[in-house]
C-alpha atoms as a PDB file:
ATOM      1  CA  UNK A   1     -16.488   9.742   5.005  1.00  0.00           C
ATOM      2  CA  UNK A   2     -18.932   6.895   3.955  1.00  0.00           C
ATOM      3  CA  UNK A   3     -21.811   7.143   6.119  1.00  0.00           C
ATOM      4  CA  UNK A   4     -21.431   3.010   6.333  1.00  0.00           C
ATOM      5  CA  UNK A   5     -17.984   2.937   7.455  1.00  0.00           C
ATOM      6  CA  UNK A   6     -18.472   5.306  10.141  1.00  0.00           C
ATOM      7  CA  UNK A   7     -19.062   3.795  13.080  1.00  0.00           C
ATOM      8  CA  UNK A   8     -15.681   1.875  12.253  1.00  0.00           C
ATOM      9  CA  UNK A   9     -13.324   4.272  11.505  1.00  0.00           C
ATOM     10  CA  UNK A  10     -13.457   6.709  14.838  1.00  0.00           C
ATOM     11  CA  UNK A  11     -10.428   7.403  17.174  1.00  0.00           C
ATOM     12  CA  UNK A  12      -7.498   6.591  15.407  1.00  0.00           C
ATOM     13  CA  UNK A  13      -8.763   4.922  12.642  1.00  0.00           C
ATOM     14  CA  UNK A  14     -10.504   7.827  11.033  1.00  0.00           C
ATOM     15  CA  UNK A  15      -7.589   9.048   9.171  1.00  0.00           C
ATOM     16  CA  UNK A  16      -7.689   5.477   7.166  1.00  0.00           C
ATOM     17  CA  UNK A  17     -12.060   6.471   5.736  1.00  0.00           C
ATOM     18  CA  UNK A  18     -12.266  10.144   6.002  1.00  0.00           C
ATOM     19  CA  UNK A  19     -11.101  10.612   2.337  1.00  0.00           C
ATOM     20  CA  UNK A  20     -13.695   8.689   0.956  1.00  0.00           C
ATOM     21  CA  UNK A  21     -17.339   9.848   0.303  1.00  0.00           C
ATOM     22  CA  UNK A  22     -20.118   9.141  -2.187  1.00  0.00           C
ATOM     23  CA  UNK A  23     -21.419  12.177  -4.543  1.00  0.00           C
ATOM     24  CA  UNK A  24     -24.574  12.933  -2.157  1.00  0.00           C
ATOM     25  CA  UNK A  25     -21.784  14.351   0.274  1.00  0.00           C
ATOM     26  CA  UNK A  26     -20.109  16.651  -2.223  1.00  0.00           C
ATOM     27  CA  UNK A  27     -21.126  19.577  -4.659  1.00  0.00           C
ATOM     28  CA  UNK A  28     -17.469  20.134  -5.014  1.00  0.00           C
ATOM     29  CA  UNK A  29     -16.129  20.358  -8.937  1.00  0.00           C
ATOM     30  CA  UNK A  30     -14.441  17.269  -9.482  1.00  0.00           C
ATOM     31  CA  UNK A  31     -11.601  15.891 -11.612  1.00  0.00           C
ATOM     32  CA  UNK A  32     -13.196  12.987 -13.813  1.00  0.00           C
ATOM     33  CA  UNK A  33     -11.889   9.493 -13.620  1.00  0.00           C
ATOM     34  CA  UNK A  34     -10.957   9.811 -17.513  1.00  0.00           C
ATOM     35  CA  UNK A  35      -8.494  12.434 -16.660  1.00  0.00           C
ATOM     36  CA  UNK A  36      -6.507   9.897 -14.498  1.00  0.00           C
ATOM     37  CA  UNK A  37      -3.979   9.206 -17.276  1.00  0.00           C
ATOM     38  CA  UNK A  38       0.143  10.550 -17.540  1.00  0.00           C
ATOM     39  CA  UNK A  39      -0.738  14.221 -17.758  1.00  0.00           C
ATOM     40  CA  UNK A  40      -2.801  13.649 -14.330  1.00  0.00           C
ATOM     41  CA  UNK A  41      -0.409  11.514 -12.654  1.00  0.00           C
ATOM     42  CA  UNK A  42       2.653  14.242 -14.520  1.00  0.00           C
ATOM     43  CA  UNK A  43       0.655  17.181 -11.898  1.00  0.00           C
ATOM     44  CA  UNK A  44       0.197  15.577  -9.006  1.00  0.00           C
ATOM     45  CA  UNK A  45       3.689  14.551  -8.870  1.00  0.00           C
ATOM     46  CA  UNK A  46       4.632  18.094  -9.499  1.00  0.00           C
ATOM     47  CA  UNK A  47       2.826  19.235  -6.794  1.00  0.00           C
ATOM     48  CA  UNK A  48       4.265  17.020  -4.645  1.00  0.00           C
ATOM     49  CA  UNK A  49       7.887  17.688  -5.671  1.00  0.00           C
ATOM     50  CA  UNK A  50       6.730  21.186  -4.515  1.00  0.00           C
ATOM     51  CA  UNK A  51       5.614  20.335  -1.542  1.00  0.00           C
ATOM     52  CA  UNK A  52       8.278  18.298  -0.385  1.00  0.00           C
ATOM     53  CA  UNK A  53      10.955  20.346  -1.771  1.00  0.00           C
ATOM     54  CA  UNK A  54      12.273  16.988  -3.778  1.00  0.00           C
ATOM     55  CA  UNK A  55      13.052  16.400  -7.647  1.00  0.00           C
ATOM     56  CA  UNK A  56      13.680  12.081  -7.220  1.00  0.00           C
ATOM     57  CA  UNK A  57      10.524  10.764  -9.216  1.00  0.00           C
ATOM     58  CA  UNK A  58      10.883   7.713  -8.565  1.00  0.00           C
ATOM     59  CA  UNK A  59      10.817   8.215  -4.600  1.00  0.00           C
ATOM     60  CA  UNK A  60       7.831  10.585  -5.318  1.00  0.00           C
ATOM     61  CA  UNK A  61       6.053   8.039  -6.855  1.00  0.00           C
ATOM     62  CA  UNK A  62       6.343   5.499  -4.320  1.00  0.00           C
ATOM     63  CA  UNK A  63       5.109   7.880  -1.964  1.00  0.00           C
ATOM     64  CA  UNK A  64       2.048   9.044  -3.496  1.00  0.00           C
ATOM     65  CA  UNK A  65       0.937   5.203  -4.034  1.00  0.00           C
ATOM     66  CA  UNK A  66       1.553   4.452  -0.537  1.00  0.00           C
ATOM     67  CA  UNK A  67      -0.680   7.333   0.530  1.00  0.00           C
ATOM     68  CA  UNK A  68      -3.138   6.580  -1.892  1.00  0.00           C
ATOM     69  CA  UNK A  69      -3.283   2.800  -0.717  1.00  0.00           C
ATOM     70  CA  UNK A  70      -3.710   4.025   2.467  1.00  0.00           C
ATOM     71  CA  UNK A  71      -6.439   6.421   1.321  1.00  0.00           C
ATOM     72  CA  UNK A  72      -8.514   3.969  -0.442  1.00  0.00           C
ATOM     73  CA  UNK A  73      -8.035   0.783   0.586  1.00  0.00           C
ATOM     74  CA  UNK A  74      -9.114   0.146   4.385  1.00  0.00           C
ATOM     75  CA  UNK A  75     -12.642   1.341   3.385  1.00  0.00           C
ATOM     76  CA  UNK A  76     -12.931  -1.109   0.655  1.00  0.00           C
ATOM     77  CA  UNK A  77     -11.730  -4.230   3.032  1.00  0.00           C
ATOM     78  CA  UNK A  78     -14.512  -3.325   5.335  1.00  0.00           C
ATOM     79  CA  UNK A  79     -16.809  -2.149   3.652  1.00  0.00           C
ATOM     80  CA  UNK A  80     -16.728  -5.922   1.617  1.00  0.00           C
ATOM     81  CA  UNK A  81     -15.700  -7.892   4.845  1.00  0.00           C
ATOM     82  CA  UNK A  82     -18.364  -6.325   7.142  1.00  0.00           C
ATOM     83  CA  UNK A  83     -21.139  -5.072   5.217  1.00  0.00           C
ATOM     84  CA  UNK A  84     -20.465  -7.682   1.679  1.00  0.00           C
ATOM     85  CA  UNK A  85     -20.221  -4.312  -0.450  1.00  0.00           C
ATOM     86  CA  UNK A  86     -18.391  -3.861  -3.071  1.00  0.00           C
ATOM     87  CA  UNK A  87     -17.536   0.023  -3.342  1.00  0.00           C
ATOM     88  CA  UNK A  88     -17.642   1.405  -7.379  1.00  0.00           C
ATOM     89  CA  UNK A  89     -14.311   1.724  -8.488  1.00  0.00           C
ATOM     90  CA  UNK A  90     -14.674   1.512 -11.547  1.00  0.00           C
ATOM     91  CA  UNK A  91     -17.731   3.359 -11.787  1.00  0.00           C
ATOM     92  CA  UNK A  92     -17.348   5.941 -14.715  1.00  0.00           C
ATOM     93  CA  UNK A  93     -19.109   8.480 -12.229  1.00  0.00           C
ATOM     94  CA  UNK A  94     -16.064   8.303  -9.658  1.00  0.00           C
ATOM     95  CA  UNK A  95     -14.479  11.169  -9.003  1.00  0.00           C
ATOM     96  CA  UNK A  96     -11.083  12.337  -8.106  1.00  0.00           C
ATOM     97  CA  UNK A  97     -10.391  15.947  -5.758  1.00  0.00           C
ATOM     98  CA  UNK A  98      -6.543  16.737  -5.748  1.00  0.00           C
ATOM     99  CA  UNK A  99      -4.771  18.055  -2.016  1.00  0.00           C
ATOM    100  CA  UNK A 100      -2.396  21.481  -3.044  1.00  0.00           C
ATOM    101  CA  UNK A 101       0.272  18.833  -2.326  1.00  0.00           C
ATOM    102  CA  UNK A 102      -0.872  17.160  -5.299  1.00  0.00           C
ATOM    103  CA  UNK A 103      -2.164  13.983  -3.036  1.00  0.00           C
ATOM    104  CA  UNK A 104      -5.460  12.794  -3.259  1.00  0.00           C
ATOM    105  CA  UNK A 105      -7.917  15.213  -1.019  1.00  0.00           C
ATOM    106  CA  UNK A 106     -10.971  13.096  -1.782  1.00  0.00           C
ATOM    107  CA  UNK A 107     -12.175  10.090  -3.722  1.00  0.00           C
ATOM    108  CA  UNK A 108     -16.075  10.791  -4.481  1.00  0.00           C
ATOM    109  CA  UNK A 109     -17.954   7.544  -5.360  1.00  0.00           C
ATOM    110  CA  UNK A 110     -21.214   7.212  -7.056  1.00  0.00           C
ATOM    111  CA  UNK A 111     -22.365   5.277  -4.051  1.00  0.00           C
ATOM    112  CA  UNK A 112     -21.355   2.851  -1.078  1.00  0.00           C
ATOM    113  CA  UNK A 113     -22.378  -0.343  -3.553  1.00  0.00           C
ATOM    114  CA  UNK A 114     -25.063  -3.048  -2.904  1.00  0.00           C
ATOM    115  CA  UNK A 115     -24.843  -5.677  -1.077  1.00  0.00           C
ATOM    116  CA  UNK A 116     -23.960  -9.058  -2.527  1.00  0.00           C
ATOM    117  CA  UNK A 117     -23.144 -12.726  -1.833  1.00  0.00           C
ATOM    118  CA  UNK A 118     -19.738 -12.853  -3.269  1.00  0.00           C
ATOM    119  CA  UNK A 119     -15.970 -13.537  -2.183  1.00  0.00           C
ATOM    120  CA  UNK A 120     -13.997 -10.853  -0.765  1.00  0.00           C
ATOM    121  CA  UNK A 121     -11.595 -10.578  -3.686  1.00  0.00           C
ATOM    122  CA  UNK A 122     -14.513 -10.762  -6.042  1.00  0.00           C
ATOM    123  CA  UNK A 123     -15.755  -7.393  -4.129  1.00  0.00           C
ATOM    124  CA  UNK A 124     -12.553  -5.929  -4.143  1.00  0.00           C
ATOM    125  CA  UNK A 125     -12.292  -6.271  -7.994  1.00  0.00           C
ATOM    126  CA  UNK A 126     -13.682  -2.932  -8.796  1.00  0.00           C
ATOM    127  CA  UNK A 127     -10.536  -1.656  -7.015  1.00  0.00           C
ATOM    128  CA  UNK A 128      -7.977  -3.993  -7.566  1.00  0.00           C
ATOM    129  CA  UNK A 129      -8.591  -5.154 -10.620  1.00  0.00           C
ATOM    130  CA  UNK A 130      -9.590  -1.938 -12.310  1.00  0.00           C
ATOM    131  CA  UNK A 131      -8.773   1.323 -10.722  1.00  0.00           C
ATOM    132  CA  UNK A 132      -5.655   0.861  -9.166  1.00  0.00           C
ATOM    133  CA  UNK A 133      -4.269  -0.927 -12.530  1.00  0.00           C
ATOM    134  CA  UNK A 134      -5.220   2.623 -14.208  1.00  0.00           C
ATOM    135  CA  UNK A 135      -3.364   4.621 -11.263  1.00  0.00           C
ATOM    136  CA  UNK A 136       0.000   2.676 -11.158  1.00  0.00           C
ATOM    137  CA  UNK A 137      -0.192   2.723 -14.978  1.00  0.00           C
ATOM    138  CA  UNK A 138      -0.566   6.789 -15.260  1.00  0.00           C
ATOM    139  CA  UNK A 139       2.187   6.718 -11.868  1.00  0.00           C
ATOM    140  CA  UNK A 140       4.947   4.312 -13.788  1.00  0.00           C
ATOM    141  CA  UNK A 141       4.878   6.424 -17.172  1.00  0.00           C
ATOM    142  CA  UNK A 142       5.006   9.811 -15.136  1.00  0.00           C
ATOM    143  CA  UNK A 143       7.919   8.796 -13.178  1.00  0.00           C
ATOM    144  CA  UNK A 144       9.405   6.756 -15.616  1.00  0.00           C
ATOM    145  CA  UNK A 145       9.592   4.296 -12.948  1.00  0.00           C
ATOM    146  CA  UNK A 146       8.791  -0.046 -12.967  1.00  0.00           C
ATOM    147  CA  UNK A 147       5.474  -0.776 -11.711  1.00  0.00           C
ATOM    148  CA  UNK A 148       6.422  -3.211  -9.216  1.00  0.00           C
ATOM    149  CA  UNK A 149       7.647  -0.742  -7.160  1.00  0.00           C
ATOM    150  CA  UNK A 150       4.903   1.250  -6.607  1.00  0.00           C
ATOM    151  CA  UNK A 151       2.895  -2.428  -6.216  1.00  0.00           C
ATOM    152  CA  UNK A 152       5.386  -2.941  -3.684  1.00  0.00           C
ATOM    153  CA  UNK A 153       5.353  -0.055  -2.042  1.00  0.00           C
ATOM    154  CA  UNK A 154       1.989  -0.122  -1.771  1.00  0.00           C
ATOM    155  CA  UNK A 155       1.616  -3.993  -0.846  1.00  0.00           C
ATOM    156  CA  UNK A 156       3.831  -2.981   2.499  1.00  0.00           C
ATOM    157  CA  UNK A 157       1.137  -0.603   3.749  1.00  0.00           C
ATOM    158  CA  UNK A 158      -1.762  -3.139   2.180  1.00  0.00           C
ATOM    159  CA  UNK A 159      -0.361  -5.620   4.772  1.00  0.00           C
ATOM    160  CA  UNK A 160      -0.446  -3.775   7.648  1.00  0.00           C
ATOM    161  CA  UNK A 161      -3.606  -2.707   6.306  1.00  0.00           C
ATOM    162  CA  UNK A 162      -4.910  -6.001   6.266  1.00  0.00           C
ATOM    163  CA  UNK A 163      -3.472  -7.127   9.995  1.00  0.00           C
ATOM    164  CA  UNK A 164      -5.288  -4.330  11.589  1.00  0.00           C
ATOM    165  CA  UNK A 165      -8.484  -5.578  10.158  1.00  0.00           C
ATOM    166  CA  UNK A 166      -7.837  -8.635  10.797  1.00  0.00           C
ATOM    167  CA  UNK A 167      -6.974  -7.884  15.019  1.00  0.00           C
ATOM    168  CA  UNK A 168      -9.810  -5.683  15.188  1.00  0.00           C
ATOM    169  CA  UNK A 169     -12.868  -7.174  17.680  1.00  0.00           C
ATOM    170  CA  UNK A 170     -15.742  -6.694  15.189  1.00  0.00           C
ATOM    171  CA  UNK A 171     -14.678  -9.450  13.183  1.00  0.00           C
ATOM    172  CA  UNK A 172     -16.066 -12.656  13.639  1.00  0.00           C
ATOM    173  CA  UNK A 173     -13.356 -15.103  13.256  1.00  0.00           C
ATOM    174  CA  UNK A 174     -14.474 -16.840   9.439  1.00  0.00           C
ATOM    175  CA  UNK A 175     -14.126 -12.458   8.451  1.00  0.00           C
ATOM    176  CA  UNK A 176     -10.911 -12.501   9.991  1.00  0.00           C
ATOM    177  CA  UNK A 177      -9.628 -15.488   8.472  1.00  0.00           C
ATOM    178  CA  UNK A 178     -10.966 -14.542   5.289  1.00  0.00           C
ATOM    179  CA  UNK A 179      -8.757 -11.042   5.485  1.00  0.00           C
ATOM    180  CA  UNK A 180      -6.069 -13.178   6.127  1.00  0.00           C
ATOM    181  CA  UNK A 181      -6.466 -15.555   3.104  1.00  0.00           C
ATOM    182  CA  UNK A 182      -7.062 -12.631   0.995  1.00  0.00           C
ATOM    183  CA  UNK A 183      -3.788 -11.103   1.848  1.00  0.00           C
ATOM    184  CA  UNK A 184      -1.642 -14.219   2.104  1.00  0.00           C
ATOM    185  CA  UNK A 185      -2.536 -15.577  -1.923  1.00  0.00           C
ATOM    186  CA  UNK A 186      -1.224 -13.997  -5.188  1.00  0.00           C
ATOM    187  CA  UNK A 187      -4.579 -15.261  -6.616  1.00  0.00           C
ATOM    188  CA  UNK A 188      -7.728 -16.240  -4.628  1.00  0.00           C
ATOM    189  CA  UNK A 189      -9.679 -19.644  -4.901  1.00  0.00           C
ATOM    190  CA  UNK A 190     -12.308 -18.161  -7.112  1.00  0.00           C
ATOM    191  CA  UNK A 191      -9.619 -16.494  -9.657  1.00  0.00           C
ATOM    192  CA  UNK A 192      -8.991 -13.001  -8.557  1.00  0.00           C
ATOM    193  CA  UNK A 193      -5.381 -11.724  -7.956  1.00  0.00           C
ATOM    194  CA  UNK A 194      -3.989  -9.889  -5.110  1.00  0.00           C
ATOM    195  CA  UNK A 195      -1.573  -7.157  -7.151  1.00  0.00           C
ATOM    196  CA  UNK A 196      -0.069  -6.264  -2.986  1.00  0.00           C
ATOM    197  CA  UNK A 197       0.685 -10.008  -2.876  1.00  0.00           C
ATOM    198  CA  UNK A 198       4.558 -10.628  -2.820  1.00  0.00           C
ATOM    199  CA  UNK A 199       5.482  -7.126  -1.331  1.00  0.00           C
ATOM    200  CA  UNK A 200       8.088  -9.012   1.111  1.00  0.00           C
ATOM    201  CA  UNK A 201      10.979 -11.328   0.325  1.00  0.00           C
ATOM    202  CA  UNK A 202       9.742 -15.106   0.731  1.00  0.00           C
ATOM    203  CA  UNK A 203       9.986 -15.879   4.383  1.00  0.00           C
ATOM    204  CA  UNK A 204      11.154 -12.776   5.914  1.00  0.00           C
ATOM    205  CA  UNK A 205       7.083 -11.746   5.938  1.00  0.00           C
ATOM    206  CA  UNK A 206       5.510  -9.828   8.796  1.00  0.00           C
ATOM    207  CA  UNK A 207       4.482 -11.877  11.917  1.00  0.00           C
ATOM    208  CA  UNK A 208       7.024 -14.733  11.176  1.00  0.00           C
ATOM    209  CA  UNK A 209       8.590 -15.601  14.874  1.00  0.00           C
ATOM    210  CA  UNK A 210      12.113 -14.583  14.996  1.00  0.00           C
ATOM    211  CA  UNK A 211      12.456 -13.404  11.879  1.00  0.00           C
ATOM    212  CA  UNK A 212      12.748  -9.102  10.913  1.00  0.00           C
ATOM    213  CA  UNK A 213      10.178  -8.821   8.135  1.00  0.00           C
ATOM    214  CA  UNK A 214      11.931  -7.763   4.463  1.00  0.00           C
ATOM    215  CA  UNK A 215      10.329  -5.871   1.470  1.00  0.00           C
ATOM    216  CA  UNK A 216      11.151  -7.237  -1.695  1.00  0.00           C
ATOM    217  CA  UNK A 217      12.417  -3.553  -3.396  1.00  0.00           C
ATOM    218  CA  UNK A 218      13.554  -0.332  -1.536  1.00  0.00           C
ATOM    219  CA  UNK A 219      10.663   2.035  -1.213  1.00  0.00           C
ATOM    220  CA  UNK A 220      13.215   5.305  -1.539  1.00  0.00           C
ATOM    221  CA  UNK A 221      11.680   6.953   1.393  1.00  0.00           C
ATOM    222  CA  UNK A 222      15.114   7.862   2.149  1.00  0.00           C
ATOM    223  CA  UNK A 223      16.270   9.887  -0.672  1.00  0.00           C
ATOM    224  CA  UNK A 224      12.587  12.333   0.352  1.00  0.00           C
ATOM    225  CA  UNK A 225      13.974  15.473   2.624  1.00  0.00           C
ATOM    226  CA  UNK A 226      14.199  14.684   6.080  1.00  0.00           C
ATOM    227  CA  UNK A 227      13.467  11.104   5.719  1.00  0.00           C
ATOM    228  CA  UNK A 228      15.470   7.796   6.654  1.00  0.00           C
ATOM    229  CA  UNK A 229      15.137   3.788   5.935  1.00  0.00           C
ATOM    230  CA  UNK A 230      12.384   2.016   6.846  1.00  0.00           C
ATOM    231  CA  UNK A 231      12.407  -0.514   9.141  1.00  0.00           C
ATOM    232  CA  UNK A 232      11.550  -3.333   6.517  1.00  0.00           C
ATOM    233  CA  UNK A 233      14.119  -1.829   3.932  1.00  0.00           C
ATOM    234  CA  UNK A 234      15.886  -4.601   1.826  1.00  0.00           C
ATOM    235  CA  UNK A 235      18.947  -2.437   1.615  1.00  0.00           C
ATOM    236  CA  UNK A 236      19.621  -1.871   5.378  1.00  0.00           C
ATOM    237  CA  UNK A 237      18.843  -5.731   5.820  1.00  0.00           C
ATOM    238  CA  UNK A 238      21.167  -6.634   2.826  1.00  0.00           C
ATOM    239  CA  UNK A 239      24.382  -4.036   4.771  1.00  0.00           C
ATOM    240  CA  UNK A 240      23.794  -6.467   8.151  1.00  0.00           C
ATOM    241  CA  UNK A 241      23.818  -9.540   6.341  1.00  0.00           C
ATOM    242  CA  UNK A 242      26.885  -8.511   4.647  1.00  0.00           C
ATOM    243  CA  UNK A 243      28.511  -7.157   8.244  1.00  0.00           C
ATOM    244  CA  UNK A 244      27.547 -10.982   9.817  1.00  0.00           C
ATOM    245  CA  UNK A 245      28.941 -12.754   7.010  1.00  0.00           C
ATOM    246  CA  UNK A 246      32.581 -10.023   6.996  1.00  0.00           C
ATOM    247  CA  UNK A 247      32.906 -10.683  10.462  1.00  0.00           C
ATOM    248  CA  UNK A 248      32.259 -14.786  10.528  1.00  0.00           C
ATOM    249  CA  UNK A 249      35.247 -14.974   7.868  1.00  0.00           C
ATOM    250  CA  UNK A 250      37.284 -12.578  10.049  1.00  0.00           C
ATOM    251  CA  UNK A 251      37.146 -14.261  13.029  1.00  0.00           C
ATOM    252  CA  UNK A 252      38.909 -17.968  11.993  1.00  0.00           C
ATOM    253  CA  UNK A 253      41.832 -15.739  10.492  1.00  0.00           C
ATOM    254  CA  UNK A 254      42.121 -14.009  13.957  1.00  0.00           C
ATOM    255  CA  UNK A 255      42.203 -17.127  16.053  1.00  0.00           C
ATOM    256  CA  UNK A 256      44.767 -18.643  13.446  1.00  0.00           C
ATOM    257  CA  UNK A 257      46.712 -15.272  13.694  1.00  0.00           C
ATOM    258  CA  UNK A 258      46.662 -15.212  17.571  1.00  0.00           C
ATOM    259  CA  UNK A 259      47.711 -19.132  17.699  1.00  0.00           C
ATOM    260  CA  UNK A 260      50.463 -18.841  15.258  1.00  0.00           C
ATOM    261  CA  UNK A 261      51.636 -15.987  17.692  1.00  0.00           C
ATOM    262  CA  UNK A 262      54.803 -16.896  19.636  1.00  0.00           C
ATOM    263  CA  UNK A 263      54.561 -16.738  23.107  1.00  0.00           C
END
């Protein structure tokens, strides 16, 4: 873990910064940032399907991206809404260390950035702007699958991401409203776009009162062994909507039916 984010991420929240570190932490041989192209994205992926005893690609996919947004991105939001850092994604020094499942182990950084008087999507740049571009690119041709779902996929967890940031106490509230800004625009005041922006249908978002938050596009978790829908699956919420609308045109024909009865 970053030395900097530590004192955040203990308890539960360590899972979400242990799996980054900067290169003073590691002497372990490394897998270069240039290697993080099809034939990269092709192993891990085979790995995986390995691991999970699975052939679907595209399901694959979407898994990995989740677990890599997951993996990289909580550190960057606080490390550039508490500290004003922006960590070096696109540093050619990064470096990438593989799990046997073919998930990322580690992501080794040349350091934990600088700080700097800048927007929060301008620090998050380095990351969305530039390395996770690279990742979904090398993902999509692997798995022969559209980008926008592994965007989407990963925009799902990036929310949820970005709530529990938001809730947590060492915020002031202009940090927490700025997390909130960040993830509610498609593109920030100052230019920079938000590629987890859209992730759920237009007004079926998380947090709406009275209303069961939608993703825009199936994440496939259910065609992975042992796995079901999710709770924010479009295709489950599609199946009730259908059922509601079958049984509201059922229900006149049966009250004509049992009026036209004789006695």
């Amino acid at each position: 873990m970053i030395p900097l984010l530590a004192p955040f991420f203990t308890g539960p929240l360590r899972p979400f910064g242990e799996r980054l570190s900067i290169a003073a932490q590691t002497a372990q041989p490394p897998l270069s940032t240039a290697a993080l192209d099809h034939s990269w994205a092709d192993a891990c992926l085979v790995q995986l399907a390995q691991a999970l005893n699975c052939d679907d690609r595209r399901a694959l996919a979407a898994a990995w991206f989740r677990d890599y947004t997951l993996a990289v991105l909580p550190g960057a939001l606080v490390a550039a809404t508490l500290h004003r850092r922006s960590l070096p994604f696109d540093d050619p020094a990064l470096e990438w260390e593989g799990a046997p499942d073919g998930r990322l182990a580690r992501l080794v950084l040349a350091d934990d950035g600088t700080p700097a008087t800048a927007t929060l999507p301008r620090l998050l740049s380095p990351l969305l702007a530039r390395h996770l571009p690279q990742v979904v690119a090398a993902f999509a041709s692997a798995a022969r699958v559209s980008p926008r779902l592994l965007w989407c996929t990963g925009g799902v967890a990036a929310a949820g991401v970005a709530r529990q940031l938001g809730a947590h106490p060492t915020l002031a509230a202009a940090q927490r409203a700025e997390v909130v800004a960040w993830s509610s625009n498609a593109v920030s005041a100052d230019g920079f776009s938000n590629p987890f922006h859209g992730a759920f249908r237009p007004g079926a978002e998380p947090g709406l009162p009275g209303v069961a938050a939608v993703r825009r596009i199936c994440c496939l978790n259910h065609r992975l062994p042992g796995e079901g829908y999710c709770g924010t699956c479009p295709l489950v919420a599609d199946a009730r909507t259908r059922a509601r609308l079958s049984g509201a045109q059922t229900a006149p024909a049966r009250a004509t039916a049992a009026t036209a009865s004789p006695p």
